[in-house]
Protein backbone atom coordinates (compact mmCIF):
# COMPACT_ATOMS: atom_id res chain seq x y z
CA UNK A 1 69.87 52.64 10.35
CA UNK A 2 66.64 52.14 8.58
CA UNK A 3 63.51 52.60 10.67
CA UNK A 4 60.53 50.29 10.95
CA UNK A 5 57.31 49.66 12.90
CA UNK A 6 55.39 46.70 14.12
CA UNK A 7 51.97 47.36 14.37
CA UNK A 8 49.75 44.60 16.95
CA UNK A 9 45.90 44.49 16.07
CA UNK A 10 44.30 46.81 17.97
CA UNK A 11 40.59 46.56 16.46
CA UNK A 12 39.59 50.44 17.80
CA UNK A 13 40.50 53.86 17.53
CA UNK A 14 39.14 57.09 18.75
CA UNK A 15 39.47 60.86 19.99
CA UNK A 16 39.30 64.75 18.72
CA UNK A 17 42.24 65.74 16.68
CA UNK A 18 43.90 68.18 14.50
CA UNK A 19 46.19 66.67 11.77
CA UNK A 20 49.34 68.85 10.22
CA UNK A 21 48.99 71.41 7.99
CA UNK A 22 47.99 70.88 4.65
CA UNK A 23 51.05 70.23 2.26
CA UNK A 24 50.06 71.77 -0.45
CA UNK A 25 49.08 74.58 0.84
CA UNK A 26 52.30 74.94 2.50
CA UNK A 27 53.86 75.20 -0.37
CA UNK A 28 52.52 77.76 -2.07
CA UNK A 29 52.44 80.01 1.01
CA UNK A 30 56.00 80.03 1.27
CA UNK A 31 56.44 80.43 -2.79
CA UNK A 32 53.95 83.08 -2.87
CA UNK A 33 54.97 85.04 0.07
CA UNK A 34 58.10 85.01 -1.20
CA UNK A 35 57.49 86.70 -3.94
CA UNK A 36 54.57 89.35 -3.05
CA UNK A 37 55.49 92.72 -1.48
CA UNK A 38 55.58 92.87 2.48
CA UNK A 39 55.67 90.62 5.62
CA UNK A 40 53.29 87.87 5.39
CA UNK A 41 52.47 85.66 8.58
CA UNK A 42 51.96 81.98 8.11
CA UNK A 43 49.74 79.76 10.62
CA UNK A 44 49.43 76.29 10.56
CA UNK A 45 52.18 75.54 8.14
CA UNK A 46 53.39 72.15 8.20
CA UNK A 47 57.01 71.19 9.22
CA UNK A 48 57.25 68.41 7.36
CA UNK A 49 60.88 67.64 5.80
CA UNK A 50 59.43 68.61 1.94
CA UNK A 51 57.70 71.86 2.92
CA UNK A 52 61.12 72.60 4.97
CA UNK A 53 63.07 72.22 2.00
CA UNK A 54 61.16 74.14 0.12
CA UNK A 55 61.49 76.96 3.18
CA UNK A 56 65.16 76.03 3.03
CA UNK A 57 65.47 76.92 -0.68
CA UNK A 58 64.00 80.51 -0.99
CA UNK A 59 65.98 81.63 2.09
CA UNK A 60 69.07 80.35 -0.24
CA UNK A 61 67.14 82.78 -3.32
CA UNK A 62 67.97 85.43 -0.28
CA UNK A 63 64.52 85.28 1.63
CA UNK A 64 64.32 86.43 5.22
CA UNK A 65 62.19 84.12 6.74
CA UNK A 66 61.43 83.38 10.08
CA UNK A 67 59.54 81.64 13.40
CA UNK A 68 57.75 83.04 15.86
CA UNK A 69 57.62 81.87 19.47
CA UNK A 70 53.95 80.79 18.56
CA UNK A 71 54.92 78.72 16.04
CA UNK A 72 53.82 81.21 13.05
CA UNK A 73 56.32 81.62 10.42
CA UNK A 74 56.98 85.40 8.72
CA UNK A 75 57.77 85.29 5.00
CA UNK A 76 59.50 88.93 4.16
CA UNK A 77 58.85 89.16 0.93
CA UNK A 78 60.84 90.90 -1.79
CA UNK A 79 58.15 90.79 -4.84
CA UNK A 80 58.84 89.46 -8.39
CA UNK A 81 61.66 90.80 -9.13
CA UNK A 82 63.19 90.14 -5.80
CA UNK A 83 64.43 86.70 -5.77
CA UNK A 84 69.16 86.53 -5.61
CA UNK A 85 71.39 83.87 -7.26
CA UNK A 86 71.92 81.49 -5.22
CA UNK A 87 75.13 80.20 -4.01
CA UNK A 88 74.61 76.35 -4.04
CA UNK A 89 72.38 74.01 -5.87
CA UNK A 90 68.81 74.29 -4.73
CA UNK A 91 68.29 70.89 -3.14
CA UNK A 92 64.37 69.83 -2.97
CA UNK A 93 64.87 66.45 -0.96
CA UNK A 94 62.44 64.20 -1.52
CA UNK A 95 59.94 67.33 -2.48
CA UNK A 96 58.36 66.82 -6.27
CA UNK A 97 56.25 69.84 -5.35
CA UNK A 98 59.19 71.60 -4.58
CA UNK A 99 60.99 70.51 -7.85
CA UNK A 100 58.04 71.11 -10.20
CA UNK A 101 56.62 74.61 -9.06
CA UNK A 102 59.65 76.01 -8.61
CA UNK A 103 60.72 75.23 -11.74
CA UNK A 104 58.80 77.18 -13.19
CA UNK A 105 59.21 80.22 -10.59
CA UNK A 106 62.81 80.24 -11.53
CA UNK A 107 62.16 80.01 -15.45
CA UNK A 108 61.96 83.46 -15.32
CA UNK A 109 64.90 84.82 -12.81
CA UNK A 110 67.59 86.36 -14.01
CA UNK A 111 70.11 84.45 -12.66
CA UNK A 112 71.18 80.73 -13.76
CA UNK A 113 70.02 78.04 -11.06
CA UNK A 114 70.27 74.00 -10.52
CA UNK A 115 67.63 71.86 -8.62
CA UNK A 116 68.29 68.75 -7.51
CA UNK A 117 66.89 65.93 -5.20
CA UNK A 118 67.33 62.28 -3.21
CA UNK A 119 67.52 59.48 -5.09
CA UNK A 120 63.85 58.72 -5.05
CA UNK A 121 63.00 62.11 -6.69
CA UNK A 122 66.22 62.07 -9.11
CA UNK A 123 64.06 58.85 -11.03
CA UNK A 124 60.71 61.13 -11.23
CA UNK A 125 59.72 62.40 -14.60
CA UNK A 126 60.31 66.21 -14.92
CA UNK A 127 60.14 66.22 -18.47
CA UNK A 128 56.21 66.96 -18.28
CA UNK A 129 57.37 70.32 -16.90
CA UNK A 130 60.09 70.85 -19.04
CA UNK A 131 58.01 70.49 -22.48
CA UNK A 132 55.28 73.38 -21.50
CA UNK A 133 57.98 75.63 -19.96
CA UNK A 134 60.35 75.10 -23.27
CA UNK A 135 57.24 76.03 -25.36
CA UNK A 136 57.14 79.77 -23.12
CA UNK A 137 60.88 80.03 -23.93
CA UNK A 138 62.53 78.84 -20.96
CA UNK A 139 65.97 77.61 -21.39
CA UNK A 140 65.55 74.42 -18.88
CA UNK A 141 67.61 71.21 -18.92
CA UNK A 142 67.44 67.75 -17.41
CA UNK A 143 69.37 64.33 -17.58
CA UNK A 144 69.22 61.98 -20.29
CA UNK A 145 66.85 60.33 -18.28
CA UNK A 146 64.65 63.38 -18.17
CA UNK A 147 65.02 64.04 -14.64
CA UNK A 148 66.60 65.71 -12.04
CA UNK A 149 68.96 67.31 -11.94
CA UNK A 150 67.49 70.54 -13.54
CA UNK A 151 69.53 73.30 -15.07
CA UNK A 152 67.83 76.25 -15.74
CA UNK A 153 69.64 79.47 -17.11
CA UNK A 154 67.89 83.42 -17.53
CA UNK A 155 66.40 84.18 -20.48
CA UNK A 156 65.31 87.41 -22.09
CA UNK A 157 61.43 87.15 -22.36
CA UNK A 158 59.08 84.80 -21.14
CA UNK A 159 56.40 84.09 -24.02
CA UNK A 160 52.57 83.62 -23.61
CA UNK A 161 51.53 80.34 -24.84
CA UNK A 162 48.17 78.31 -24.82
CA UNK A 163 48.88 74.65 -23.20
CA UNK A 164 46.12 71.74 -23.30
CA UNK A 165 47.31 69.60 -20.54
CA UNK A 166 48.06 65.49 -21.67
CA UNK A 167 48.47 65.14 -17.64
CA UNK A 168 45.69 65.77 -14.92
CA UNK A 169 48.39 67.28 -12.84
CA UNK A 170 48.20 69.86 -10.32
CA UNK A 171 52.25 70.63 -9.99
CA UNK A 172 52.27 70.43 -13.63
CA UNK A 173 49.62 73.56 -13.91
CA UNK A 174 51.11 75.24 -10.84
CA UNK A 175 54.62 75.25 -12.65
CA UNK A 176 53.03 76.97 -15.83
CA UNK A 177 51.24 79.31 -13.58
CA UNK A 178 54.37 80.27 -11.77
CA UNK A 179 56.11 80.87 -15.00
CA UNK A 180 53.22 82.51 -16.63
CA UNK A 181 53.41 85.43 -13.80
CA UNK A 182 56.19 87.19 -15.54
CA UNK A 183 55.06 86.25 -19.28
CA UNK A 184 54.41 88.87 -21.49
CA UNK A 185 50.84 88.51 -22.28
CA UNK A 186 48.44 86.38 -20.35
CA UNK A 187 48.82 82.59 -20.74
CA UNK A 188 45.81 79.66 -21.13
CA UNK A 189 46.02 76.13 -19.38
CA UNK A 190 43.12 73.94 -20.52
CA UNK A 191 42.21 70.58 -17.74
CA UNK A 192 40.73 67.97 -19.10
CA UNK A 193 39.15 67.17 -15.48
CA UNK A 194 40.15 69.81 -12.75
CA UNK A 195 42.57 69.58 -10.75
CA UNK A 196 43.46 71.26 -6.90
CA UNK A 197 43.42 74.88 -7.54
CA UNK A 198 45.35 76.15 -4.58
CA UNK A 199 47.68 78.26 -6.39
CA UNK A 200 45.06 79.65 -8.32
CA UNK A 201 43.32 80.35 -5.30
CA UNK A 202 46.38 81.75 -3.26
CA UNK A 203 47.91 84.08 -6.27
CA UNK A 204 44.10 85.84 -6.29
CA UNK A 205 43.94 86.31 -2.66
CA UNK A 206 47.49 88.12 -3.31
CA UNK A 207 46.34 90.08 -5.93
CA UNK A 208 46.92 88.34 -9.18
CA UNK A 209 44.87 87.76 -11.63
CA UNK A 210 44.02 84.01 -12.48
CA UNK A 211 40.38 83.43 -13.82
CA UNK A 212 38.58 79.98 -14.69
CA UNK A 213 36.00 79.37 -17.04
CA UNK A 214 35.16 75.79 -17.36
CA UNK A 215 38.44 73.97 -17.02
CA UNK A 216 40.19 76.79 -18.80
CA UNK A 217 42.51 78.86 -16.95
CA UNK A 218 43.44 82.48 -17.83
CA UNK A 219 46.84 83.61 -16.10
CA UNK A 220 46.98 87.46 -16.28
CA UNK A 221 50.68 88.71 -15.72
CA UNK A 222 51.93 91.86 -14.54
CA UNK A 223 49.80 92.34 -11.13
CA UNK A 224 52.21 92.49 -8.19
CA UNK A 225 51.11 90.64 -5.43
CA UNK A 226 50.94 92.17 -1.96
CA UNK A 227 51.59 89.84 1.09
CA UNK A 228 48.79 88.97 3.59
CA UNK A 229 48.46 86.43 6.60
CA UNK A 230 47.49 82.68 5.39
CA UNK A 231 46.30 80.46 7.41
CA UNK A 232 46.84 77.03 6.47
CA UNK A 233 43.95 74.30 7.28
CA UNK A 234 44.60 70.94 8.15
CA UNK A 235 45.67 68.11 5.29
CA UNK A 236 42.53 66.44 3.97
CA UNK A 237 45.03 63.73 2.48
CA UNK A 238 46.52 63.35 5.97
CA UNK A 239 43.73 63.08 7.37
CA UNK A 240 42.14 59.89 5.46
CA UNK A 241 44.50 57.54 7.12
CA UNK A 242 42.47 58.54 10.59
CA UNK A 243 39.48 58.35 8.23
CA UNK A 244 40.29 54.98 7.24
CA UNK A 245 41.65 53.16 10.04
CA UNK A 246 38.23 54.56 12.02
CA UNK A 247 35.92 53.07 9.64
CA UNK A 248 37.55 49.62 9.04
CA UNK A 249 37.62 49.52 12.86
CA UNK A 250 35.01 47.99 15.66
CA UNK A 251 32.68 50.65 17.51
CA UNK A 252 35.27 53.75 16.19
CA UNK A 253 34.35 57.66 16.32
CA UNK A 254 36.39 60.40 15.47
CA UNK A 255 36.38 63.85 15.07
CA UNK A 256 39.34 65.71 12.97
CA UNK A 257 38.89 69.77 13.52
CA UNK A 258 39.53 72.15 11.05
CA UNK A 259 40.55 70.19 7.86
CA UNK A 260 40.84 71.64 4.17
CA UNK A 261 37.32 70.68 2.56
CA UNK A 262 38.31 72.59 -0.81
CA UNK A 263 36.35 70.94 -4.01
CA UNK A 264 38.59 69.54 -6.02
CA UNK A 265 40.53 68.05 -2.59
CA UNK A 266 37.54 65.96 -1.70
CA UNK A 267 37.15 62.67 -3.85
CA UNK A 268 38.58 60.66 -1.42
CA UNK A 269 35.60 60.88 1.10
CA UNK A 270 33.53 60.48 -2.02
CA UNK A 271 34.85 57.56 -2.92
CA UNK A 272 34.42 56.22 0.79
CA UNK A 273 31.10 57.28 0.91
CA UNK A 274 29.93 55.70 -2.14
CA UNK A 275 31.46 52.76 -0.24
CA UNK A 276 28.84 52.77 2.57
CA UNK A 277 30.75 55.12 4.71
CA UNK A 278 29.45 57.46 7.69
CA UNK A 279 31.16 60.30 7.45
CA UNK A 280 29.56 63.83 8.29
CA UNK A 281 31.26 67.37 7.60
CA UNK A 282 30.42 70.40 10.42
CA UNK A 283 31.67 73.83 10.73
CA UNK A 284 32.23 74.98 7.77
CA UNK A 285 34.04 77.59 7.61
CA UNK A 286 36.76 79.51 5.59
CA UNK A 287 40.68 80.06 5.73
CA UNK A 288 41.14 82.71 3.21
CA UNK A 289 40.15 81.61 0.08
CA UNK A 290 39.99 77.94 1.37
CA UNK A 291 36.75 76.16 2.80
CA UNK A 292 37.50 74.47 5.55
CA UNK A 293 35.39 72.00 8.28
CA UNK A 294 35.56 69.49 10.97
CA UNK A 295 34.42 65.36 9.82
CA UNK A 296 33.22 63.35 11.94
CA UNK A 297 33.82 59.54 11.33
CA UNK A 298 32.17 56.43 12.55
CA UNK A 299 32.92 52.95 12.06
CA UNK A 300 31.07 51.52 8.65
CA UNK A 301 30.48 48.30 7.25
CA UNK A 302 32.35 48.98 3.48
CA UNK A 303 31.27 47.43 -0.02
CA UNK A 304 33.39 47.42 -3.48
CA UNK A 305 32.51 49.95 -6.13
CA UNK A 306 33.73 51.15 -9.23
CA UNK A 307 35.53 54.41 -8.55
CA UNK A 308 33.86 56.55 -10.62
CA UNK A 309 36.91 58.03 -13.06
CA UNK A 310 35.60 62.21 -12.52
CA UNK A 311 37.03 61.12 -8.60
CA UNK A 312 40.80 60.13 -9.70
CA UNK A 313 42.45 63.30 -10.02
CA UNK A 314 41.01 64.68 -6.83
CA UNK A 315 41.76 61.39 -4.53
CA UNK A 316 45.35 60.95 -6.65
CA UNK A 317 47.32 61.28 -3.36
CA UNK A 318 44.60 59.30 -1.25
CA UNK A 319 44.57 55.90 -3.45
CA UNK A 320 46.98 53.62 -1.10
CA UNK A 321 45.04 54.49 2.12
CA UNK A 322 41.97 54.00 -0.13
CA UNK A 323 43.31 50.42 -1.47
CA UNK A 324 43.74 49.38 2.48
CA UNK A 325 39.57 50.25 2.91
CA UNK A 326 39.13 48.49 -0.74
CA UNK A 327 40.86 45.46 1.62
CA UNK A 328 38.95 45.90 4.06
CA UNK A 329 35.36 46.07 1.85
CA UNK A 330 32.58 43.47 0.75
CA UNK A 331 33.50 42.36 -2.67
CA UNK A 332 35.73 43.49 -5.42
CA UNK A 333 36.64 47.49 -6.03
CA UNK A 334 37.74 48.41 -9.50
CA UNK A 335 40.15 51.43 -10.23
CA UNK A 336 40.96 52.12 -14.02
CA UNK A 337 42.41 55.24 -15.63
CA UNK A 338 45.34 55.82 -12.83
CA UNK A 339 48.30 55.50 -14.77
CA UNK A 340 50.01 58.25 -12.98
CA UNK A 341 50.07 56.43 -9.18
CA UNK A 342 53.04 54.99 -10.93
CA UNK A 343 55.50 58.15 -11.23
CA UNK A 344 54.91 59.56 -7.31
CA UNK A 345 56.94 58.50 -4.40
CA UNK A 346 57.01 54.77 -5.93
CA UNK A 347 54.86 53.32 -8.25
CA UNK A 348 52.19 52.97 -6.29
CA UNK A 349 50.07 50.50 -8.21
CA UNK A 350 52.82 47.75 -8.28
CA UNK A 351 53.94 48.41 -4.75
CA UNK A 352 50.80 48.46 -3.52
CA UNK A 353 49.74 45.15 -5.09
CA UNK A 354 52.75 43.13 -3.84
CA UNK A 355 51.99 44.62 -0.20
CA UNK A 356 48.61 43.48 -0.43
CA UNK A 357 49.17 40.01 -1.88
CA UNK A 358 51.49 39.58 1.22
CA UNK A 359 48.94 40.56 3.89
CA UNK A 360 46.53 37.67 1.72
CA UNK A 361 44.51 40.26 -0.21
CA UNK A 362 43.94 39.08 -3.73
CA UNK A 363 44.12 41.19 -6.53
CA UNK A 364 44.71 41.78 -10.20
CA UNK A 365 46.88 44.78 -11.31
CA UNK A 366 46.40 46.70 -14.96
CA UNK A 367 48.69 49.09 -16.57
CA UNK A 368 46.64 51.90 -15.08
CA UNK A 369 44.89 50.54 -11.85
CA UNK A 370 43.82 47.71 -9.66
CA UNK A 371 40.95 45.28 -8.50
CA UNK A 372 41.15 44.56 -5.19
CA UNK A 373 38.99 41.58 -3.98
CA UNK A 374 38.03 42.23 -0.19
CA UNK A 375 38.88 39.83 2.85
CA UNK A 376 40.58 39.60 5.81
CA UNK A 377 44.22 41.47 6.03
CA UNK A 378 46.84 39.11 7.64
CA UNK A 379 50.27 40.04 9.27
CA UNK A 380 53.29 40.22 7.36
CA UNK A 381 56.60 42.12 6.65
CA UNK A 382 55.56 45.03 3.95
CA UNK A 383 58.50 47.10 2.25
CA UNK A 384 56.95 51.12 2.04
CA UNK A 385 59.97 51.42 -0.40
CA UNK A 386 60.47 54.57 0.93
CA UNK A 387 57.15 55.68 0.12
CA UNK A 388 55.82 57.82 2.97
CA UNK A 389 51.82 56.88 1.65
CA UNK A 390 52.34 53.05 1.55
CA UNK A 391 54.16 53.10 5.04
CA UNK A 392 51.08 54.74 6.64
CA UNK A 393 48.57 52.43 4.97
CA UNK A 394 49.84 49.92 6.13
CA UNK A 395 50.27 51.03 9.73
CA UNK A 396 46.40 51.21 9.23
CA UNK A 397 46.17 47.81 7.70
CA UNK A 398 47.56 46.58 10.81
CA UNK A 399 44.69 48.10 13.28
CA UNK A 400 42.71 45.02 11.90
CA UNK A 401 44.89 42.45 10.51
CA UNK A 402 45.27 38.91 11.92
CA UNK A 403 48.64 39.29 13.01
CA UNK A 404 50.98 42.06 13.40
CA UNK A 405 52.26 44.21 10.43
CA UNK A 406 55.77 45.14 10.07
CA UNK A 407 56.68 47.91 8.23
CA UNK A 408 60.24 48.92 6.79
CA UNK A 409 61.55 51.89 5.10
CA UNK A 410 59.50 54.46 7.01
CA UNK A 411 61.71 57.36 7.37
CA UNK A 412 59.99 59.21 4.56
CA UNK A 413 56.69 59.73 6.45
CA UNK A 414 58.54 62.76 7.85
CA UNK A 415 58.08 63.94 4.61
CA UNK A 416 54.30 65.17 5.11
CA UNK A 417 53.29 63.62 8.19
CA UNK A 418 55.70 63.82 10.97
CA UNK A 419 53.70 63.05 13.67
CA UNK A 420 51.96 60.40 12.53
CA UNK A 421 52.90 56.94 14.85
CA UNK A 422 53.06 59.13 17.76
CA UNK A 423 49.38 60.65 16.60
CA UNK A 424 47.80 57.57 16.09
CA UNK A 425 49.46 55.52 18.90
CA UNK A 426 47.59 58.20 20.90
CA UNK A 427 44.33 57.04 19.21
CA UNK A 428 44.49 53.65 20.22
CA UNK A 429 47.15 51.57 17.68
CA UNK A 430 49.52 49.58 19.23
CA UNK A 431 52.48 50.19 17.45
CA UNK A 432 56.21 49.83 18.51
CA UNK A 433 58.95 51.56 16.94
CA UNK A 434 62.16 49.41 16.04
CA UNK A 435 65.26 49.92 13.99
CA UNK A 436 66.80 47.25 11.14
């Protein structure tokens, strides 16, 4: 049966707390360690249910991969080269990380392969992958629609190619990155505003050879990467729902330990801060080739802003948590040239702006963003449309509405944040679990 939550106002939250491992991160420890020679020990990784189907899939490609009484995971890797047909399709869930980077990891196997997903990733747009890895010569297929499922068969050489990127998108660069590792000469990606680099960052620390010079990215093939222990910091974008719900609260403080700070991770406290928020960072310290810190949050009186655009691509995953303090703010916030919150989980723009008209939260809605005109949130029955952002927004929303908040449709937040009610019940939320 489909699950749902009531949340009751609850006006406060506080405590010390770790949040799950960062998902993207995740991710590209298990792709990367799957590839590089040796045993590679992974802390912190996040057992969400995309980063386990993502785990699930390379022990299919013939993997060993394991977990330790202390919760660490070991990734044997097998190196380039290493990877076996599988014997099933490769099923990514509801994972478009999953779909996209490994779409391009697989470009260059030489074995034939098929990736497909739930309904809810089976309608996002893969063709944005397919185009750049076509141009290298990969022999990929999708629907008519464009989508999943993905058919990808071996092909001979994979060819070096310089790609401009139409799409501030981090899977989209991670894919060609992935791909460009067994290319045979070293490939250029050029961002028109930079994205998260983490598989730049994680293919270095292995031994690769990725350099960037202003936005443009230099992939170096032919360096085997050698496996080494990653530890995996907390999720900055799991974290802003704590974030959030402490600063729209009364006489809040928080402190979340140990939480991904990289650069281009970051605009979402930015954004908050250009909003009147008190938020401090403490700490500092680094996970590998990640910086990492605890922030310490206390509860702020919030005004509408512009969002200034160089902020969009590193907030991208942040903006419906960030739409629920826009609520919550003095006056009117304004976010333009966000197009692509429509193609993730749901289009987040639309959804969004229903939600919020329903809790009494006026707003206008453009073709790539929102004005949201602050006031007071009000109870009512919000459909996350299987959205596992919207669902915990809202669960937020519902600290300080009038009236209680029901959500539907949450099953999906399993998808990166698995212990979120329980986590923030513990906080101070009064929240009941129910079932449709």
């Amino acid at each position: 049966m489909p699950e749902q939550y009531t949340v009751h106002p609850s006006n406060q939250i506080n405590g010390t707390i770790f949040v799950p491992g960062d998902k993207s991160i995740s991710h590209r420890s298990l792709i990367l360690l799957s590839i590089s020679e040796g045993i590679g020990k992974i802390s912190g990784l996040l057992e969400s249910d995309d980063c386990l189907a993502t785990l699930n899939i390379f022990k299919l490609l013939g993997i060993n991969i394991t977990k330790n009484t202390d919760n660490t995971y070991e990734v044997h890797g097998k190196g380039l080269h290493g990877l076996t047909k599988p014997d099933s399709d490769l099923n990514c869930g509801n994972s478009g990380t999953s779909m996209r980077l490994l779409s391009g990891l697989l470009a260059s196997q030489k074995f034939p392969c098929r990736l497909t997903g739930d309904d809810s990733l089976s309608k996002r747009p893969m063709e944005r992958i397919s185009l750049p890895l076509s141009m290298m010569g990969v022999d990929i297929k999708l629907s008519e629609n464009n989508t999943a499922p993905i058919n990808i068969s071996p092909v001979l050489k994979i060819s070096s190619i310089e790609y401009k990127m139409p799409i501030d998108s981090a899977q989209i660069k991670s894919s060609i990155i992935l791909a460009s590792l067994y290319a045979n000469n070293k490939v250029k990606i050029i961002e028109n505003i930079a994205t998260r680099d983490h598989t730049e960052n994680m293919v270095n620390y292995l031994g690769g050879k990725i350099i960037n010079n202003n936005n443009q990215i230099i992939v170096h093939p032919g360096s085997k990467l050698i496996s080494r222990d990653i530890e995996v910091p907390g999720d900055i974008s799991s974290a802003m729902f704590i974030i959030v719900g402490c600063l729209i609260s009364n006489n809040s403080k928080i402190i979340i330990r140990n939480v991904g700070l990289n650069v281009l991770r970051t605009g979402g406290i930015e954004i908050l801060k250009l909003m009147g928020a008190k938020i401090e960072i403490s700490n500092i310290k680094n996970y590998g080739p990640e910086k990492v810190g605890d922030i310490t949050v206390i509860s702020s009186k919030l005004n509408g802003v512009i969002i200034p655009k160089k902020y969009i691509a590193s907030a991208i995953d942040e903006f419906p948590i960030l739409f629920i303090a826009a609520a919550n703010a003095t006056g009117e916030t304004v976010l333009r040239n966000a197009e692509e919150l429509k193609y993730k989980e749901s289009n987040r723009l639309s959804v969004m702006s229903k939600a919020l008209l329903k809790c009494k939260i006026k707003n206008n809605l453009y073709d790539d963003g929102i004005k949201i005109h602050g006031g007071e949130i009000f109870g009512a029955i919000i459909d996350s449309s299987g959205d596992h952002r919207i669902a915990m927004s809202f669960a937020i929303a519902g600290l300080v509405a009038k009236n209680p908040i029901t959500i539907l449709n949450t099953e999906n937040v399993s998808t990166s944040f698995p212990e979120f009610f329980d986590l923030i019940k513990s906080m101070g939320l009064n929240i009941e679990r129910g079932n449709t």
